[in-house]
N, C-alpha and C. Protein backbone atom coordinates (compact mmCIF):
# COMPACT_ATOMS: atom_id res chain seq x y z
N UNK A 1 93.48 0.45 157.02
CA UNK A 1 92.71 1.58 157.45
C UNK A 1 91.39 1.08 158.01
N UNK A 2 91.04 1.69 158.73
CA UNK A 2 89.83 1.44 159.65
C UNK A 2 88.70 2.42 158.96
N UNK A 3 87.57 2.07 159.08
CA UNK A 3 85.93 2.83 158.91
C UNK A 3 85.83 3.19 160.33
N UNK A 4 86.31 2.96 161.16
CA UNK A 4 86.73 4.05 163.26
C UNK A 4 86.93 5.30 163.02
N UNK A 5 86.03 6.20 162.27
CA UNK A 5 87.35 7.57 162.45
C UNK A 5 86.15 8.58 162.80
N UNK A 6 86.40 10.00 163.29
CA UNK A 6 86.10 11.36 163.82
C UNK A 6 86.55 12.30 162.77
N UNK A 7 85.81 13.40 162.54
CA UNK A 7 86.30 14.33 161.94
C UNK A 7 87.91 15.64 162.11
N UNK A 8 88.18 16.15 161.67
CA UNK A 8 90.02 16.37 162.02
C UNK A 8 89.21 17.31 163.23
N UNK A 9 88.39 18.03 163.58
CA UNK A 9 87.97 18.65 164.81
C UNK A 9 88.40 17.89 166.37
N UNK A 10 88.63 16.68 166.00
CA UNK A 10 88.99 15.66 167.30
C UNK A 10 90.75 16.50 167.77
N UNK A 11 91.20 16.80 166.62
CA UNK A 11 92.63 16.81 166.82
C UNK A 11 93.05 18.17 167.43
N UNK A 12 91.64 19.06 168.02
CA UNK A 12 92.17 19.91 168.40
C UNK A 12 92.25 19.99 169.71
N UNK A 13 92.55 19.58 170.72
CA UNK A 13 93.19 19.06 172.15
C UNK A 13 94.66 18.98 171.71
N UNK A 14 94.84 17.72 171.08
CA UNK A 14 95.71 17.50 171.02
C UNK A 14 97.23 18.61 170.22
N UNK A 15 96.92 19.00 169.30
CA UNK A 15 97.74 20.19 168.20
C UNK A 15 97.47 21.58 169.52
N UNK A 16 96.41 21.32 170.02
CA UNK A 16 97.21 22.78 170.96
C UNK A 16 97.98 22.44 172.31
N UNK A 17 97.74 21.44 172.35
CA UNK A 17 99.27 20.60 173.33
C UNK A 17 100.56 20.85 172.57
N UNK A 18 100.71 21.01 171.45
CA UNK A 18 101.83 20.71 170.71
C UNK A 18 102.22 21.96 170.45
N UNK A 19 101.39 22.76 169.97
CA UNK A 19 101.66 24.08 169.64
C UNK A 19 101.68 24.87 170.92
N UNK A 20 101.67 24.92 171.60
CA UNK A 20 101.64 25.88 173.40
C UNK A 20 102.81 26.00 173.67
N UNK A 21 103.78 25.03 172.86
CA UNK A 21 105.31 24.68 173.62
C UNK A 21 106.34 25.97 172.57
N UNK A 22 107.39 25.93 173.32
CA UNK A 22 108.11 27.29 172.02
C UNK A 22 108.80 26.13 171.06
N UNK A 23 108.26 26.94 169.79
CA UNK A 23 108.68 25.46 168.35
C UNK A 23 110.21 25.66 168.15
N UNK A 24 110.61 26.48 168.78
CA UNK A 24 112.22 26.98 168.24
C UNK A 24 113.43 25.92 168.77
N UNK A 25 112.34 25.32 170.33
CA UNK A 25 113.23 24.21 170.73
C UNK A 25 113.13 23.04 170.25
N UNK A 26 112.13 22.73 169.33
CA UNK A 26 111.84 21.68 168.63
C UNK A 26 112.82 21.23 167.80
N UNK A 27 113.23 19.82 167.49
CA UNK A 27 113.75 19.41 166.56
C UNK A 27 113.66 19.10 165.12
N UNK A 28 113.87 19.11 164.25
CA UNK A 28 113.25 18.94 162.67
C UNK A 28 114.22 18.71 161.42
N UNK A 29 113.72 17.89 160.95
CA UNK A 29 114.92 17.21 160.01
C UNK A 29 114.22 18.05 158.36
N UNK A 30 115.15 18.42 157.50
CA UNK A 30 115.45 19.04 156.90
C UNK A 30 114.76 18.02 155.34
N UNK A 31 113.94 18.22 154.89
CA UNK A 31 113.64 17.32 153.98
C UNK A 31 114.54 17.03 152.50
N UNK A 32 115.22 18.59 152.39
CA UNK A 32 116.67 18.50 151.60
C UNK A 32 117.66 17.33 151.45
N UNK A 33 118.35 17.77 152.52
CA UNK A 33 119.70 17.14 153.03
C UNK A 33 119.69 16.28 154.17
N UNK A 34 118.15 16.27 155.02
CA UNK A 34 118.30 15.40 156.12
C UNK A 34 119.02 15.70 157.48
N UNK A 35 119.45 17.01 157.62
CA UNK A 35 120.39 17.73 158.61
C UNK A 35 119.02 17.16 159.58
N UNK A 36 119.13 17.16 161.02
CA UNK A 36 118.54 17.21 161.65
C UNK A 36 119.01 18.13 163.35
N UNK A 37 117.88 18.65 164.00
CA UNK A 37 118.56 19.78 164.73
C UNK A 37 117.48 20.58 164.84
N UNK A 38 117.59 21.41 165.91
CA UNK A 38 116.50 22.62 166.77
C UNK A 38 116.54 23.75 165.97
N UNK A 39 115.20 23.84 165.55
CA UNK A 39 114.61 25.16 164.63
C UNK A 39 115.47 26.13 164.76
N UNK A 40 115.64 26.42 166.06
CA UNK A 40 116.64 27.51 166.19
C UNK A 40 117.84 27.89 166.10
N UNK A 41 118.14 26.73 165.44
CA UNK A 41 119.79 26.46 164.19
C UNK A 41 119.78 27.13 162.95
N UNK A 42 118.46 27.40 162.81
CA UNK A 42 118.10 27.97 161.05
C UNK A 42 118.30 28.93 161.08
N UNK A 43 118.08 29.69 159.85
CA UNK A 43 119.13 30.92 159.37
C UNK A 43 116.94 31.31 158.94
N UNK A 44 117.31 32.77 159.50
CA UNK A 44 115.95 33.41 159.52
C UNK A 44 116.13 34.49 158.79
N UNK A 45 115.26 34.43 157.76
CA UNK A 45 115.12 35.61 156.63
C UNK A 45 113.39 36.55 156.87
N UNK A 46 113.84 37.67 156.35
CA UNK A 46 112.31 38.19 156.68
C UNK A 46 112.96 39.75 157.01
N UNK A 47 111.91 40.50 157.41
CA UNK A 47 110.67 40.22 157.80
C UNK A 47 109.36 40.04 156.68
N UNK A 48 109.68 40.56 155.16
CA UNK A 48 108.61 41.01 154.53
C UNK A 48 108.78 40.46 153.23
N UNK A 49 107.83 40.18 152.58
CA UNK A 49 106.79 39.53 152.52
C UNK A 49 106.50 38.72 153.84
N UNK A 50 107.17 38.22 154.53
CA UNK A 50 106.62 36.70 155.68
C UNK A 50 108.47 36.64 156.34
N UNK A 51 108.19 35.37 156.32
CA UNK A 51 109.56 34.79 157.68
C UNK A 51 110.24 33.56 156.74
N UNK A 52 111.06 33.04 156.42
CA UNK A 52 111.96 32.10 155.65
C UNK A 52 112.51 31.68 156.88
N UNK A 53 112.26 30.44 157.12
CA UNK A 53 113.51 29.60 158.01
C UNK A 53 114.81 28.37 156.68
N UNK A 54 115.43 28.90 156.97
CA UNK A 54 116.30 27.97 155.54
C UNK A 54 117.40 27.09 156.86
N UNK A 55 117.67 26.13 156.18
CA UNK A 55 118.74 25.07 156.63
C UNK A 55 119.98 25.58 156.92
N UNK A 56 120.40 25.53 158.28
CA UNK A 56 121.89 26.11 158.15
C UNK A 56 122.66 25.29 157.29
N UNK A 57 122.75 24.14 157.28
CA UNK A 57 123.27 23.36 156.41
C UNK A 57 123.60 23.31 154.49
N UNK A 58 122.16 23.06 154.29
CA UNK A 58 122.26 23.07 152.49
C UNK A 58 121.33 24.41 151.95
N UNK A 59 120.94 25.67 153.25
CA UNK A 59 120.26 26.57 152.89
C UNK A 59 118.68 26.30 152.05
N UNK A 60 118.31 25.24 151.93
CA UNK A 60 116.89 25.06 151.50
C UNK A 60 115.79 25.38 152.49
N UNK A 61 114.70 26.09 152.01
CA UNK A 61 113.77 26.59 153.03
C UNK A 61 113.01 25.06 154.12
N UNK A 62 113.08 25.63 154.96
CA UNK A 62 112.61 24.50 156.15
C UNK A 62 111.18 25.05 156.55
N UNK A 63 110.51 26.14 156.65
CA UNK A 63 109.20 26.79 157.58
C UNK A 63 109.36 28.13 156.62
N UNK A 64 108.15 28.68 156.04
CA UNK A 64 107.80 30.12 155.54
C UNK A 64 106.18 30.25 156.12
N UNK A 65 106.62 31.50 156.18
CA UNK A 65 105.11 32.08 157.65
C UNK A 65 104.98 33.83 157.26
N UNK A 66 103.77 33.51 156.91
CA UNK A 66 103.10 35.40 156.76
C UNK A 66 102.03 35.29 157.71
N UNK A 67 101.82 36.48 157.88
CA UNK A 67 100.63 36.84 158.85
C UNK A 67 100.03 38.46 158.38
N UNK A 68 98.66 38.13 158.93
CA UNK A 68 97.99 39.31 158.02
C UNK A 68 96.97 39.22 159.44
N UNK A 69 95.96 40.15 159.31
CA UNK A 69 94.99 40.69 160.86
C UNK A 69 94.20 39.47 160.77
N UNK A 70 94.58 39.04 162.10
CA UNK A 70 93.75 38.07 162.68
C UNK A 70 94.12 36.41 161.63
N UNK A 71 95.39 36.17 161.29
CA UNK A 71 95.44 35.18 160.72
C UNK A 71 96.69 34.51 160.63
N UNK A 72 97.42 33.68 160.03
CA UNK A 72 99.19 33.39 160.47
C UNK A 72 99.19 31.90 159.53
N UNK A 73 99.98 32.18 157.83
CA UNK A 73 99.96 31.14 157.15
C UNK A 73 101.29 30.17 157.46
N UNK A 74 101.35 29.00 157.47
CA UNK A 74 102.62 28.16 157.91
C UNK A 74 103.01 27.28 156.43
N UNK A 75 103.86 27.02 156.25
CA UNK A 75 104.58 26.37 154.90
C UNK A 75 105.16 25.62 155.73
N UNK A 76 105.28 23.92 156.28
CA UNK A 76 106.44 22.99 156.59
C UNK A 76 106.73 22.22 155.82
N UNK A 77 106.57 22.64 154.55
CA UNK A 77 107.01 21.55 153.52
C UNK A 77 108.12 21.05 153.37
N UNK A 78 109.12 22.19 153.71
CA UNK A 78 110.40 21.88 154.05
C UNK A 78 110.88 20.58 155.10
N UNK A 79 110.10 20.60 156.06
CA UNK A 79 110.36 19.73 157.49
C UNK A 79 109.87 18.25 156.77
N UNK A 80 110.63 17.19 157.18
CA UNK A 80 110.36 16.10 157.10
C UNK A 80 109.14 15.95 158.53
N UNK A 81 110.03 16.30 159.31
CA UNK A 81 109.36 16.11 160.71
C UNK A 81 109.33 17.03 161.49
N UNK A 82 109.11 17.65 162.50
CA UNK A 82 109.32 18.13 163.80
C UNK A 82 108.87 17.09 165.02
N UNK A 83 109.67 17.23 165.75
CA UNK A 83 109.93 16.54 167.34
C UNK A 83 109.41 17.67 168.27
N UNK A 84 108.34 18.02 169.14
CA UNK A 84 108.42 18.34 170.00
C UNK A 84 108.54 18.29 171.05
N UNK A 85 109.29 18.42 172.55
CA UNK A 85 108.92 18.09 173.48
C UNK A 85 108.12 18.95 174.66
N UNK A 86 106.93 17.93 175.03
CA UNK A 86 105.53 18.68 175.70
C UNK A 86 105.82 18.42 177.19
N UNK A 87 105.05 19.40 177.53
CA UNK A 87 104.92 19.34 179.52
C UNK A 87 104.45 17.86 179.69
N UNK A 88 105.01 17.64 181.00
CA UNK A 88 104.46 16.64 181.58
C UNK A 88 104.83 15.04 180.60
């Protein structure tokens, strides 16, 4: 590790490059079972309390998301990873 560093405020260029793109085409491996595959393979529960994305595979939650005025909570604990691919 380096003593080189910026506060996480640097990272916002970059995370709204990432986030601008639709996440559904994104790829993301399943921290369960390891399935890997486009968000938009998951089995979507909801609407209320929030949104459940679960694994088509071993059904373990992958993404849980509520939103309330002016705000939008994200859970990826599930995701090992997501892959996105960006413009350009």
């Amino acid at each position: 590790m380096s003593d080189n560093w910026t506060d996480g405020n640097s990272l916002g260029g970059p995370l709204r490059e990432v986030f601008s793109v639709d996440i559904t085409a994104a790829t993301g491996r399943c921290s369960s079972c390891g399935t890997t595959g486009p968000l938009a393979e998951g089995r979507l529960f909801g609407p209320a309390p929030g949104l459940v994305l679960r694994c088509p595979h071993c059904g373990e939650p992958l993404l849980r998301m509520a939103t309330g005025p002016g705000h939008a909570w994200l859970d990826l604990r599930g995701l090992a990873f997501i892959e996105v691919t960006t413009p350009g």
